[in-house]
Protein backbone atom coordinates (compact mmCIF):
# COMPACT_ATOMS: atom_id res chain seq x y z
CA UNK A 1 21.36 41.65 -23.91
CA UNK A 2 20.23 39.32 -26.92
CA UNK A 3 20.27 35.43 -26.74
CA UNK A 4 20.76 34.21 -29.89
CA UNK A 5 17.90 31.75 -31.34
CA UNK A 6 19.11 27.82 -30.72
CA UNK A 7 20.10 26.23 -34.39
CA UNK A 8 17.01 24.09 -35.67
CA UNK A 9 17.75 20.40 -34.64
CA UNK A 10 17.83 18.09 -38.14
CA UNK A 11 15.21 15.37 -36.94
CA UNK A 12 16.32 13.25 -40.18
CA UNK A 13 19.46 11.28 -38.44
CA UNK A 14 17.62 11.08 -35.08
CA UNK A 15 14.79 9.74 -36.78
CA UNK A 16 16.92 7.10 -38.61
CA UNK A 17 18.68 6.48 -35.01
CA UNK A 18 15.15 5.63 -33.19
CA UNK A 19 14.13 3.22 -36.19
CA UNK A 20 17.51 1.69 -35.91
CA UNK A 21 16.89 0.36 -32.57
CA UNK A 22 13.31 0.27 -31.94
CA UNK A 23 12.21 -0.50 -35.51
CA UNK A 24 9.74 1.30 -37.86
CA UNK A 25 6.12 0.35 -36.11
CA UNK A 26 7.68 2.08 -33.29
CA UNK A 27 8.68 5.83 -34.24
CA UNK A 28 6.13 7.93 -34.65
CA UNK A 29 6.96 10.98 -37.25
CA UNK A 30 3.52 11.97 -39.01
CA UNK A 31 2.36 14.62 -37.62
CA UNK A 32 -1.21 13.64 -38.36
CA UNK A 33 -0.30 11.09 -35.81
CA UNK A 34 1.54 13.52 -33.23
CA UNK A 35 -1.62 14.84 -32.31
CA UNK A 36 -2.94 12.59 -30.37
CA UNK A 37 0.02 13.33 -27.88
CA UNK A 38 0.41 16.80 -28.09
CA UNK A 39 -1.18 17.05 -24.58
CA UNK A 40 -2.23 14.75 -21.32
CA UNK A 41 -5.87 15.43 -19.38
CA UNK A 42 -4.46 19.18 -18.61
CA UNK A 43 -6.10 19.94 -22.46
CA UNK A 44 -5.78 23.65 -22.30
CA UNK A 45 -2.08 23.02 -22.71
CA UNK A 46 -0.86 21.50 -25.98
CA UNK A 47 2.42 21.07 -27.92
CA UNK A 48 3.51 17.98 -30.40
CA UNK A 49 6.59 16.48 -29.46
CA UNK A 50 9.04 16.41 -33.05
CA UNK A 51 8.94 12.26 -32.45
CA UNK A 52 7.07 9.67 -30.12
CA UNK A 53 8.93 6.39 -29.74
CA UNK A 54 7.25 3.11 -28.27
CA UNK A 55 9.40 0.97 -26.22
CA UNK A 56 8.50 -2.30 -25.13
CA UNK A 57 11.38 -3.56 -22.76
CA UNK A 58 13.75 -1.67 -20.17
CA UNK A 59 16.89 -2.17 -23.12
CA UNK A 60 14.43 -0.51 -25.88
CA UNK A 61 13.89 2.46 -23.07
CA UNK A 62 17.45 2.97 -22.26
CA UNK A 63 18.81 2.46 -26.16
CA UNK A 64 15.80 5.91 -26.83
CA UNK A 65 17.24 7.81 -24.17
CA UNK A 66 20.85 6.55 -25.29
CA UNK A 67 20.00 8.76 -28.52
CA UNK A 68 18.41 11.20 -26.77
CA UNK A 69 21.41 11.87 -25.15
CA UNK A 70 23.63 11.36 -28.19
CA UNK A 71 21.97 14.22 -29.76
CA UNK A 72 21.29 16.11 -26.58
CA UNK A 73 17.30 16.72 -27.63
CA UNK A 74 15.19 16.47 -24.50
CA UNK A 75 13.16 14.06 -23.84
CA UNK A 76 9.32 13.33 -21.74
CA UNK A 77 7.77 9.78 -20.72
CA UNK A 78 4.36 9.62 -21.08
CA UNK A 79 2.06 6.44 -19.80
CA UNK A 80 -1.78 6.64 -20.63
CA UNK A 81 -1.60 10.22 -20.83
CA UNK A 82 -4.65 10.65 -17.32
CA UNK A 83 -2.37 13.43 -15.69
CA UNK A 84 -4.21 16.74 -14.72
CA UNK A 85 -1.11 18.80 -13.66
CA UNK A 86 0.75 18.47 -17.34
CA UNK A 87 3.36 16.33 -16.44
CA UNK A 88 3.31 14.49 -19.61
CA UNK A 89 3.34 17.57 -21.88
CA UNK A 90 5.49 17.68 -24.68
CA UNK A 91 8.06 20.36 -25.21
CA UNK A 92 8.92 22.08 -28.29
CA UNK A 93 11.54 20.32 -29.98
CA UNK A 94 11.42 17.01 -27.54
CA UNK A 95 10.99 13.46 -27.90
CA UNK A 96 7.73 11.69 -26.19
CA UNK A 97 9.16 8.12 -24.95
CA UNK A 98 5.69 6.60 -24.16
CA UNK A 99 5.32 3.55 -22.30
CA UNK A 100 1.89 2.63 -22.50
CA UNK A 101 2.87 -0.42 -25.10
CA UNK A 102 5.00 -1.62 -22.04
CA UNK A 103 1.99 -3.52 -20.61
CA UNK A 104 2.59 -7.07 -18.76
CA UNK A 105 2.39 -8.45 -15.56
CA UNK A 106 5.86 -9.98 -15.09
CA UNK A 107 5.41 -11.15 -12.17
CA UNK A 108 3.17 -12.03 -9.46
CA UNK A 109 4.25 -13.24 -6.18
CA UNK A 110 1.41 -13.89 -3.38
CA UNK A 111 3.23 -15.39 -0.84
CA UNK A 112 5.10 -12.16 0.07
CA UNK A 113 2.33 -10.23 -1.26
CA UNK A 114 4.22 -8.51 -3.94
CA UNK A 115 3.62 -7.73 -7.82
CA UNK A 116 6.34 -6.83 -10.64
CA UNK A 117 5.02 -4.88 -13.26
CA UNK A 118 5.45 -2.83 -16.55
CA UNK A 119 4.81 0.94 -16.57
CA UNK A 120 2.20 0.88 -18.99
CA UNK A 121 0.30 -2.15 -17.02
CA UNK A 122 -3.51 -0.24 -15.66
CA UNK A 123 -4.04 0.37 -12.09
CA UNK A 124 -7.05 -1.69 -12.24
CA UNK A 125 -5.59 -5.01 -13.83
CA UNK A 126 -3.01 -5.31 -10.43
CA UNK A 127 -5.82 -5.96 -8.32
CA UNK A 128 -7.69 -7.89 -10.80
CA UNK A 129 -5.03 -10.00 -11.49
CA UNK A 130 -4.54 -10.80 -7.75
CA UNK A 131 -8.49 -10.58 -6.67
CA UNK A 132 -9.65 -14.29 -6.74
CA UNK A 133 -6.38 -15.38 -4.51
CA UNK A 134 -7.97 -12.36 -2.32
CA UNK A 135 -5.67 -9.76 -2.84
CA UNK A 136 -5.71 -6.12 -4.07
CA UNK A 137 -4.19 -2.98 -4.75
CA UNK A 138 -4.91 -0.28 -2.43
CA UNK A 139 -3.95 3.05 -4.57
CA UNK A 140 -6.65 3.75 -6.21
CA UNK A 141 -7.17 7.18 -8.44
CA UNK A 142 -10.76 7.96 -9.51
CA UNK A 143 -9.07 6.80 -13.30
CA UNK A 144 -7.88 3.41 -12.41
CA UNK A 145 -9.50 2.42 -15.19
CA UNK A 146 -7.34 3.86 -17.50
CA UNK A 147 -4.73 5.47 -15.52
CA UNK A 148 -0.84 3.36 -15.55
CA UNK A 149 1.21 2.80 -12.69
CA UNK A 150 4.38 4.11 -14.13
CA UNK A 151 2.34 7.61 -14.20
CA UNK A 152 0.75 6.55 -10.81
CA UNK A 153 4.74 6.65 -9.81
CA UNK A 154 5.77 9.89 -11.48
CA UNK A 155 2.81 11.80 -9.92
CA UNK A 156 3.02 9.56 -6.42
CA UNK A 157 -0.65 9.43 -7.30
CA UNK A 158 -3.44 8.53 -4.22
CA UNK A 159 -7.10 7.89 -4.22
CA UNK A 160 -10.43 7.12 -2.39
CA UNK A 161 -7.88 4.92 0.04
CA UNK A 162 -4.47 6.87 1.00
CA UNK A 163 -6.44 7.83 4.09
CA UNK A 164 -5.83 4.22 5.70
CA UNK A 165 -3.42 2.79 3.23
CA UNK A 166 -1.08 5.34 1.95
CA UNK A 167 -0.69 6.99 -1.20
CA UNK A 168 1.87 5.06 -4.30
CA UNK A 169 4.80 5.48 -2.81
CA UNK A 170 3.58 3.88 0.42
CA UNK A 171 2.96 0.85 -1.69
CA UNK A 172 6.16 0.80 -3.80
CA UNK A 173 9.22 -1.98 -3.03
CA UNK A 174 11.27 -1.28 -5.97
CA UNK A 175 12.42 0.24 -9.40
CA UNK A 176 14.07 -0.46 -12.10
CA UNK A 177 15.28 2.93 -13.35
CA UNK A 178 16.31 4.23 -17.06
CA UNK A 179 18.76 6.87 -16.02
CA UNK A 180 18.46 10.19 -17.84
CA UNK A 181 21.69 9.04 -19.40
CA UNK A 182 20.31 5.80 -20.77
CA UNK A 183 22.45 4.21 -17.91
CA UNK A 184 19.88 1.31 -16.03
CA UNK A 185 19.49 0.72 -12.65
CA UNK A 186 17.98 -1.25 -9.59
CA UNK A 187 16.73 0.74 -6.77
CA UNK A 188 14.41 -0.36 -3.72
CA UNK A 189 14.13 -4.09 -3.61
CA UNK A 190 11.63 -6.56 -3.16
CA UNK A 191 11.42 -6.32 0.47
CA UNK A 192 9.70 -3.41 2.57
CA UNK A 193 13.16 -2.60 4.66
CA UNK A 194 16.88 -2.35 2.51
CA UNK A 195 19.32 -0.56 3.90
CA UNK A 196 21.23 2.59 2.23
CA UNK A 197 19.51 6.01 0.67
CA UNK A 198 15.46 5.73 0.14
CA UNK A 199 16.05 5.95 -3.40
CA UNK A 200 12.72 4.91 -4.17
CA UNK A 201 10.99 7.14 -2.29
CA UNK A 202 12.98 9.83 -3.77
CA UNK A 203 12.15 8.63 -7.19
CA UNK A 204 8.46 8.43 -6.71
CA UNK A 205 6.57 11.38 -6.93
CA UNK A 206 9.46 12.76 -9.29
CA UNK A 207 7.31 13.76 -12.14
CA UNK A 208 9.86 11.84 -14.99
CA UNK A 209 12.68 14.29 -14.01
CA UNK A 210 15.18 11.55 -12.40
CA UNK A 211 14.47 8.97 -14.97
CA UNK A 212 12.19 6.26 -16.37
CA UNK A 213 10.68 3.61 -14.18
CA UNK A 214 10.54 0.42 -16.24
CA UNK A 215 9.26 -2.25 -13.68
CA UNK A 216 7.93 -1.33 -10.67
CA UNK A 217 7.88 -4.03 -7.99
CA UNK A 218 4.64 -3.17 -6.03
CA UNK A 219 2.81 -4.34 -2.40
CA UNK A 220 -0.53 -6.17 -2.39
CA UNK A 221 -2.68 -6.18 0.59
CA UNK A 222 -5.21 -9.14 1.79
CA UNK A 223 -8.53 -8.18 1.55
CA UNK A 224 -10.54 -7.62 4.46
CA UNK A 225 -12.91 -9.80 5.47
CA UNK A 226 -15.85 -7.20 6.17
CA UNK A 227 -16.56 -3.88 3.77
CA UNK A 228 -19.23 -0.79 4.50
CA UNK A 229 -20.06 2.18 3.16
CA UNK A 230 -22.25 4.60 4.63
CA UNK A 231 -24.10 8.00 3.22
CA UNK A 232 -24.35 10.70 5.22
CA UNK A 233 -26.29 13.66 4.22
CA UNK A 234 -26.20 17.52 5.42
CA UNK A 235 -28.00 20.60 4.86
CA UNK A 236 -25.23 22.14 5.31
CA UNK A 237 -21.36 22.20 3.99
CA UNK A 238 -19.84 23.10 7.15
CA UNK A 239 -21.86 20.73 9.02
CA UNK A 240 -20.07 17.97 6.93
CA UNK A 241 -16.80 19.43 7.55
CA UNK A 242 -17.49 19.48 11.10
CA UNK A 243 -18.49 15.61 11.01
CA UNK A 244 -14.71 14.87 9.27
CA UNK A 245 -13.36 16.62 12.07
CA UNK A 246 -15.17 14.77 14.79
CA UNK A 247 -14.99 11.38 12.89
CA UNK A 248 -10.38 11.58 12.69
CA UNK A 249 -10.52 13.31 16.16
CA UNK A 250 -12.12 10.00 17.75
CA UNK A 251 -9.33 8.60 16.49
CA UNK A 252 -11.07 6.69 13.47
CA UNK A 253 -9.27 6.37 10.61
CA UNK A 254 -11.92 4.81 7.68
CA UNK A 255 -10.75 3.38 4.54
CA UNK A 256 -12.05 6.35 3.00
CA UNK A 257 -13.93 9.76 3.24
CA UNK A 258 -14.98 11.64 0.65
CA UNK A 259 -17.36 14.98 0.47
CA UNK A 260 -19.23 16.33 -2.42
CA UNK A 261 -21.35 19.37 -2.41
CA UNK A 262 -24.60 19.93 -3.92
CA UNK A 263 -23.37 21.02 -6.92
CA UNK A 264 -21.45 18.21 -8.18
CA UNK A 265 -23.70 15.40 -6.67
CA UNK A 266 -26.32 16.87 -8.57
CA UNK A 267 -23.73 16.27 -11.94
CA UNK A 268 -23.66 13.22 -11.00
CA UNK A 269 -26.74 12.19 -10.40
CA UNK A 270 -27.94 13.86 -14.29
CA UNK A 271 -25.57 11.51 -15.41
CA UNK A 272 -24.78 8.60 -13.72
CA UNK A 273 -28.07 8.03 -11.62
CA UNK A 274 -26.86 5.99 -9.13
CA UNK A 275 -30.48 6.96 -7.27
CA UNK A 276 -28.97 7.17 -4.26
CA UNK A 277 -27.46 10.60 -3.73
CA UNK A 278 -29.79 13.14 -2.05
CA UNK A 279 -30.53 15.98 -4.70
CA UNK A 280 -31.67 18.57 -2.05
CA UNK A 281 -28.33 17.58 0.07
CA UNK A 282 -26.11 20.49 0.67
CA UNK A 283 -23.39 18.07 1.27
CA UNK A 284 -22.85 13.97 1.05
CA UNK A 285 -20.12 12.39 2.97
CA UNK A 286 -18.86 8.71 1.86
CA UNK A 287 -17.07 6.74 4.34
CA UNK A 288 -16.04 3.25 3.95
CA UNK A 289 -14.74 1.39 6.91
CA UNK A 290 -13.07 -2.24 6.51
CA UNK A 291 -11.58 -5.20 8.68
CA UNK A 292 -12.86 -7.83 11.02
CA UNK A 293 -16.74 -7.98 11.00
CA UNK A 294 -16.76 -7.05 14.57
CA UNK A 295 -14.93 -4.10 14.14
CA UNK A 296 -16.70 -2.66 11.05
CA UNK A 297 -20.03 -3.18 13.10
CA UNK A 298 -18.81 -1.42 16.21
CA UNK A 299 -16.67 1.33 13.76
CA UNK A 300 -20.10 2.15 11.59
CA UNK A 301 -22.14 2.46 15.02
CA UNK A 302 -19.47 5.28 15.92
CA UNK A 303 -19.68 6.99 12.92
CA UNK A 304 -22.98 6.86 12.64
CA UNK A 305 -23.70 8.89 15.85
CA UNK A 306 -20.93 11.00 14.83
CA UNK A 307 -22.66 12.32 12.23
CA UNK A 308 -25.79 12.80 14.09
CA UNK A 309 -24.25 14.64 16.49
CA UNK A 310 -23.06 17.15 13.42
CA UNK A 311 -25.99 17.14 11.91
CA UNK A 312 -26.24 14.49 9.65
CA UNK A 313 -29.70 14.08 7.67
CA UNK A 314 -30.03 10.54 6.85
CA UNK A 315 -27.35 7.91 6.69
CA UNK A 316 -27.67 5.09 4.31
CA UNK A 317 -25.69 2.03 5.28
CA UNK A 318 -24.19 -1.10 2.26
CA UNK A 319 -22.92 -4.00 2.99
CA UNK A 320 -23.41 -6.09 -0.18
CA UNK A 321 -20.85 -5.07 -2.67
CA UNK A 322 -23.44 -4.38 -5.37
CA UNK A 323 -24.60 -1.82 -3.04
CA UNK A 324 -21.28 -0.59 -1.96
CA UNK A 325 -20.23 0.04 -5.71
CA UNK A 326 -23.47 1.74 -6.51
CA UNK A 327 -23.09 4.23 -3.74
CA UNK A 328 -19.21 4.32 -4.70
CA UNK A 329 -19.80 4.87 -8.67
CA UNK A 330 -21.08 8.12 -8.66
CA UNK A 331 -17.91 9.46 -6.71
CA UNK A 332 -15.49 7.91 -9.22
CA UNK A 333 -17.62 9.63 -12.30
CA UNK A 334 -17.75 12.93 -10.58
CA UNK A 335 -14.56 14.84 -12.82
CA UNK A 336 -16.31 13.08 -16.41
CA UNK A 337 -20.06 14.13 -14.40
CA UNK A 338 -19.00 18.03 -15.34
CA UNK A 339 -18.79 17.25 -18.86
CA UNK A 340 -22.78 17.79 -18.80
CA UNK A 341 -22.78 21.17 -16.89
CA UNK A 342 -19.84 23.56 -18.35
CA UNK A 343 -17.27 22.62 -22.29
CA UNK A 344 -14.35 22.59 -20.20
CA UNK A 345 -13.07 22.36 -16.65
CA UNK A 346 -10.01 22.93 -14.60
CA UNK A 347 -9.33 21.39 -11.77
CA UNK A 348 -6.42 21.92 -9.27
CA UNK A 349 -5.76 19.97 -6.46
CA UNK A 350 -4.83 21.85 -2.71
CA UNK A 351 -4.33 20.11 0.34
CA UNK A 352 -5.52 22.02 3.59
CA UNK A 353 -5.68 20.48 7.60
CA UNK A 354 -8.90 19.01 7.53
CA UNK A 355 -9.82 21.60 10.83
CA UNK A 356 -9.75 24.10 7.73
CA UNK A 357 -12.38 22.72 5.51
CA UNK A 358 -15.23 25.17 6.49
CA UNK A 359 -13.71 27.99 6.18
CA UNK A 360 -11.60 26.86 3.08
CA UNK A 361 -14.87 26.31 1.48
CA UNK A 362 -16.32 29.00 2.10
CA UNK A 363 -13.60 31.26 0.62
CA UNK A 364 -13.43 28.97 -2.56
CA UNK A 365 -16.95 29.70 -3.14
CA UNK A 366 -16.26 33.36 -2.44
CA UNK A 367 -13.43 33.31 -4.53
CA UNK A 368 -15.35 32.00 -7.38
CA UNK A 369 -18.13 34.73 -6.96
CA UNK A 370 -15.28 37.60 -6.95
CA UNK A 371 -13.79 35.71 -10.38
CA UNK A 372 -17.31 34.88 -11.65
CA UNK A 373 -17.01 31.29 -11.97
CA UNK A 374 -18.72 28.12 -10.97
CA UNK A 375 -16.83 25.86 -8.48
CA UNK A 376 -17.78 22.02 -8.11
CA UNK A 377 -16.37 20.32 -4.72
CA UNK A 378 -15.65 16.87 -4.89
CA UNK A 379 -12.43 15.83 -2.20
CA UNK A 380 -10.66 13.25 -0.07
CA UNK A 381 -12.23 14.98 2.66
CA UNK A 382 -10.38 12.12 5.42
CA UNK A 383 -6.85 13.98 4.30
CA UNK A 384 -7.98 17.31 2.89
CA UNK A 385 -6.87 16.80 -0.42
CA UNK A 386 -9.50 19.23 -2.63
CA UNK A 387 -10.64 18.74 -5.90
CA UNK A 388 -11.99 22.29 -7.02
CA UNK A 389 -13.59 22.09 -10.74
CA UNK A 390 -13.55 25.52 -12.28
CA UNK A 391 -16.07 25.24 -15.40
CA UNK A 392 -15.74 27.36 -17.99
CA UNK A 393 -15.65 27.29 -21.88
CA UNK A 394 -12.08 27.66 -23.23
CA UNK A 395 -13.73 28.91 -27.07
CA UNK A 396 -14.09 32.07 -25.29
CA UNK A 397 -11.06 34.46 -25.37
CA UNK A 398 -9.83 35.05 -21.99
CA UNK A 399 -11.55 32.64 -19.76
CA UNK A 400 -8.58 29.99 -19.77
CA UNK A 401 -6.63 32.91 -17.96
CA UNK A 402 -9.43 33.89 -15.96
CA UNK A 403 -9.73 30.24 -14.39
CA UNK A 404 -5.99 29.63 -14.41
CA UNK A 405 -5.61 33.01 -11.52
CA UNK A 406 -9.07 31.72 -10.06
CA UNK A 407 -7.31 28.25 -9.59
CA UNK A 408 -3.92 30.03 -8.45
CA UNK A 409 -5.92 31.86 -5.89
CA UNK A 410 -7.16 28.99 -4.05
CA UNK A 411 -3.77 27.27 -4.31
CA UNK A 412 -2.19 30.62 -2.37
CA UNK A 413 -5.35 29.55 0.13
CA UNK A 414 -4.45 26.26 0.47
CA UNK A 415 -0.94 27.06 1.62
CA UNK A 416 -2.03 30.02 3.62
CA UNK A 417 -3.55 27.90 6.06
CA UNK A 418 -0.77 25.46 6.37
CA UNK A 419 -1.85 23.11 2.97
CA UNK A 420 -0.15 22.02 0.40
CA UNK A 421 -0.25 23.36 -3.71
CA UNK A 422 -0.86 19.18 -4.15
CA UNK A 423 -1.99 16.35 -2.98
CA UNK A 424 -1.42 13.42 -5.98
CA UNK A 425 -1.84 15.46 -8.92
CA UNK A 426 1.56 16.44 -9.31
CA UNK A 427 3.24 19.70 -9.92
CA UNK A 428 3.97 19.61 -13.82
CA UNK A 429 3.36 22.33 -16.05
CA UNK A 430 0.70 23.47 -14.57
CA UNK A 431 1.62 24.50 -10.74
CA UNK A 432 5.06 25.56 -11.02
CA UNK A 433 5.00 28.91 -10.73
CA UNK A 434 3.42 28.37 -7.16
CA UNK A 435 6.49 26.68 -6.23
CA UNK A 436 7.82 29.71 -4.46
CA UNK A 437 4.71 30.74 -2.87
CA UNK A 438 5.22 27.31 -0.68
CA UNK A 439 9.00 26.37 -0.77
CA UNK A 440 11.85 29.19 0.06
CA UNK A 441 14.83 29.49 -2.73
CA UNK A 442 17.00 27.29 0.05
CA UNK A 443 14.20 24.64 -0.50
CA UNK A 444 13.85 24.85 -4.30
CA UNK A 445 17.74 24.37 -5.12
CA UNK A 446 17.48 21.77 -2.83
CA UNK A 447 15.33 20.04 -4.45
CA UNK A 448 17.33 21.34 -8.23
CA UNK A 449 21.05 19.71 -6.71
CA UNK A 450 19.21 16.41 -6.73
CA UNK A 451 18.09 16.24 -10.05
CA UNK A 452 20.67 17.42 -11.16
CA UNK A 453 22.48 14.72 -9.76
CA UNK A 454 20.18 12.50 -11.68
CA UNK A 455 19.67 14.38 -14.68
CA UNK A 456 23.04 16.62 -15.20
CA UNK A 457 22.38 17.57 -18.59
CA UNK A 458 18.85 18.83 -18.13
CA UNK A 459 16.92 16.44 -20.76
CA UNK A 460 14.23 14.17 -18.96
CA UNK A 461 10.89 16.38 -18.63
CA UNK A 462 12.52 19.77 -18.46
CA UNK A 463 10.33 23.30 -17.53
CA UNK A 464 8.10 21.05 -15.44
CA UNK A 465 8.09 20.88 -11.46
CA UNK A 466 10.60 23.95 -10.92
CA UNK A 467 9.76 27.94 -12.03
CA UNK A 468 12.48 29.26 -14.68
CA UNK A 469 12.27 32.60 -16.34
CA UNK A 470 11.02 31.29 -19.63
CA UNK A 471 7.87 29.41 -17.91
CA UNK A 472 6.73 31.86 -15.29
CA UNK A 473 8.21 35.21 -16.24
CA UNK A 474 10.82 36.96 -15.01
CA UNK A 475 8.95 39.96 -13.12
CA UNK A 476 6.45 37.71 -11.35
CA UNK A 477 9.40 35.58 -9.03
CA UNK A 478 12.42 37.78 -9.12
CA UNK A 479 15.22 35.88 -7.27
CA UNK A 480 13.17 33.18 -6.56
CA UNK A 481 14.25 31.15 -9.61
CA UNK A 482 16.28 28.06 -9.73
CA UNK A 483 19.21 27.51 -11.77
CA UNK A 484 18.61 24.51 -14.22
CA UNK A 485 21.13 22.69 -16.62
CA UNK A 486 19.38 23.46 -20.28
CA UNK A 487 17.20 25.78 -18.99
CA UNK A 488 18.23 29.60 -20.80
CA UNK A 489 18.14 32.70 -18.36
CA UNK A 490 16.83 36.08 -19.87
């Protein structure tokens, strides 16, 4: 059986509708100036989106998706464009509603410890904004920098702290929500507790498929009064593992614990030379601990012997917070670190029970021999969320494809010994055929009955989270596909 080829979509009246609204300065046509969103920081997948618009308020928002669904084109939000999963990829013949003009601090509230915010606002400025009252932000991706909350929300993204504190939708009160048919809505609330569905838990995490989050009302913590960060070295990888292990079994939960082998402290070090990273290390773990001063003392003490007992090397201890950063900076440069070594890199994002890590390890590096391809290690060892960086050099024909199964392979791993195909990076584009490997059908239309409670009419972000026939191939799932609205079978 033939399908017959959709009618070409006349962009000229939609076009005219956007400006009508939103005004000229904020439709983007060119498409010269397309470019620049034709992908997010997956780069090996591109596609320009037929218009961008650029919102400023929740009315702009709705009145785009309004004419969205007037002329039933589909539609993606993009923020600062960080993802690595290819959430905020464009689809052929879609609009790209970017919020990253949506960018002030509405609100700040520090007597119930709670910030209201735009989507396009950086992860970084919360916490500045609140730090000389003594406040922060605890979610904290390695690209707070430059990374938004309103993408932090769509990927439920964590960081160096989700061990202690949670990931973002531990630290999320309330929504306001553009409805996938331009309809707006208040979810959540400004206090921790509201009775009724978790609506903002369900929205969180939801990769722009329910809607558009247009002010997100968000929890601030006090800081402590005591900060350390220790270095522990090992000469071997499993020996650090095996410290993780003993440190979470004692019942110590740091602020957080990372690992990075050899390979990628040495990256770092070339480039960042923080000085402080043992080159001949086979291993570095980084644990921060925080609270009363008493209790980091006695904590770090613990820990310390901990990782004697496993075999630690050396441990360097910082207090100061000149120190602390120093040790911490190399760590949050590891991902731009590989730049140096390899053109390209792709990087996938398993979760595994940390009792796994050795012998997950040692199959990733086993798996990269068999595929011929080096693997950096850099994780949030404290949860087992891995961060795998598959260099390669995407000008050579066939080595995107070779690193994609390499990276597919150690996401069937993952879940093989009871992980996870993600830990913040989000499904998107990029890990949706894996879906089936870790959910059953039952699970998957599940999940496809609520959005399409949301989203009836298929437009916000469709092909990403879920496998369809078109994005993963027909042969490859059988009847594990999901029925979508919008979405063709073949």
């Amino acid at each position: 059986m033939t399908v017959a080829e959709p009618a070409a979509i006349n962009w000229t009246p939609i076009a005219e509708a956007f400006t009508a609204v939103l005004g000229t300065k904020k439709v983007v046509r060119r498409k010269e100036e397309l470019l620049v969103y034709e992908c997010d920081g997956l780069t090996s997948y591109r596609q320009r989106p037929a218009i961008a618009v650029l919102p400023k308020t929740t009315a702009e928002v709705a009145a785009a998706v309004k004419i969205c669904n007037r002329f039933q084109v589909p539609f993606v939000a993009r923020g600062a464009g960080t993802g690595l999963s290819g959430g905020a990829l464009p689809i052929e013949d879609s609009v790209l509603i970017i919020t990253a003009t949506m960018n002030q601090i509405l609100a700040v509230d520090l007597d119930n410890q709670r910030v209201v915010v735009q989507p396009g606002v950086i992860n970084n400025w919360v916490t500045q904004a609140v730090s000389g009252a003594g406040f922060y932000y605890a979610p904290d991706p390695s690209s707070q920098s430059v990374c938004s909350v309103g993408g932090n929300v769509a990927e439920n993204s964590g960081g160096v702290h989700c061990l202690k504190y949670g990931v973002t939708t531990n630290h999320v009160l309330g929504l306001t929500v553009v409805l996938p048919n331009g309809e707006i809505t208040d979810i959540g609330g400004s206090l921790a507790e509201t009775p009724g569905y978790d609506l903002c838990g369900l929205f969180v995490g939801s990769e722009g498929t329910l809607g558009i989050a247009t002010e997100i009302t968000l929890r601030i913590l006090q800081a402590p009064e005591s900060i350390q960060v220790l270095l522990a070295d090992f000469t071997s990888v499993e020996a650090a593992g095996a410290a993780v292990s003993a440190i979470t079994s004692a019942g110590i939960i740091p602020a957080g614990l990372e690992m990075m082998d050899n390979f990628s402290l040495n990256a770092v070090e070339d480039v960042v030379a923080t000085n402080c990273y043992p080159r001949d290390a086979a291993a570095i773990l980084l644990i921060e601990i925080d609270g009363l001063p008493a209790e980091v003392a006695a904590t770090g003490d613990r820990i310390q012997a901990l990782c004697r007992q496993n075999g630690a090397r050396s441990i360097t201890v910082a207090a100061d917070p000149t120190e602390r950063l120093r040790l911490w900076k190399g760590r949050k440069a590891a991902f731009a670190a590989m730049g140096k070594l390899s053109p390209d890199y792709y990087v996938q994002d398993g979760v595994i029970p940390r009792t796994q890590l050795p012998y997950v390890l040692k199959e990733i590096e086993r798996l990269g021999d068999r595929h011929g391809y080096r693997v950096a290690n850099v994780f949030h060892a404290g949860d087992g969320n891995l961060h795998p960086l598959i260099l390669y050099d995407n000008a050579v024909a066939g080595q995107l494809e070779a690193v994609e199964a390499l990276g597919g392979d150690i996401l069937k791993l993952c879940v093989q010994v009871g992980g996870s195909i993600s830990g913040e990076h989000g499904i998107g584009a990029d890990k949706r055929c894996y879906m089936p490997d870790m959910f059953s059908a039952t699970d998957l239309d599940t999940m496809a009955w609520v959005r399409q409670a949301f989203n009836p009419d298929g437009l916000a972000n469709p092909t990403k989270l879920f496998p369809t026939p078109r994005t993963c191939g027909e042969a490859a799932l059988s009847a594990k596909f999901i029925d979508l609205p919008g979405v063709e079978r073949y």
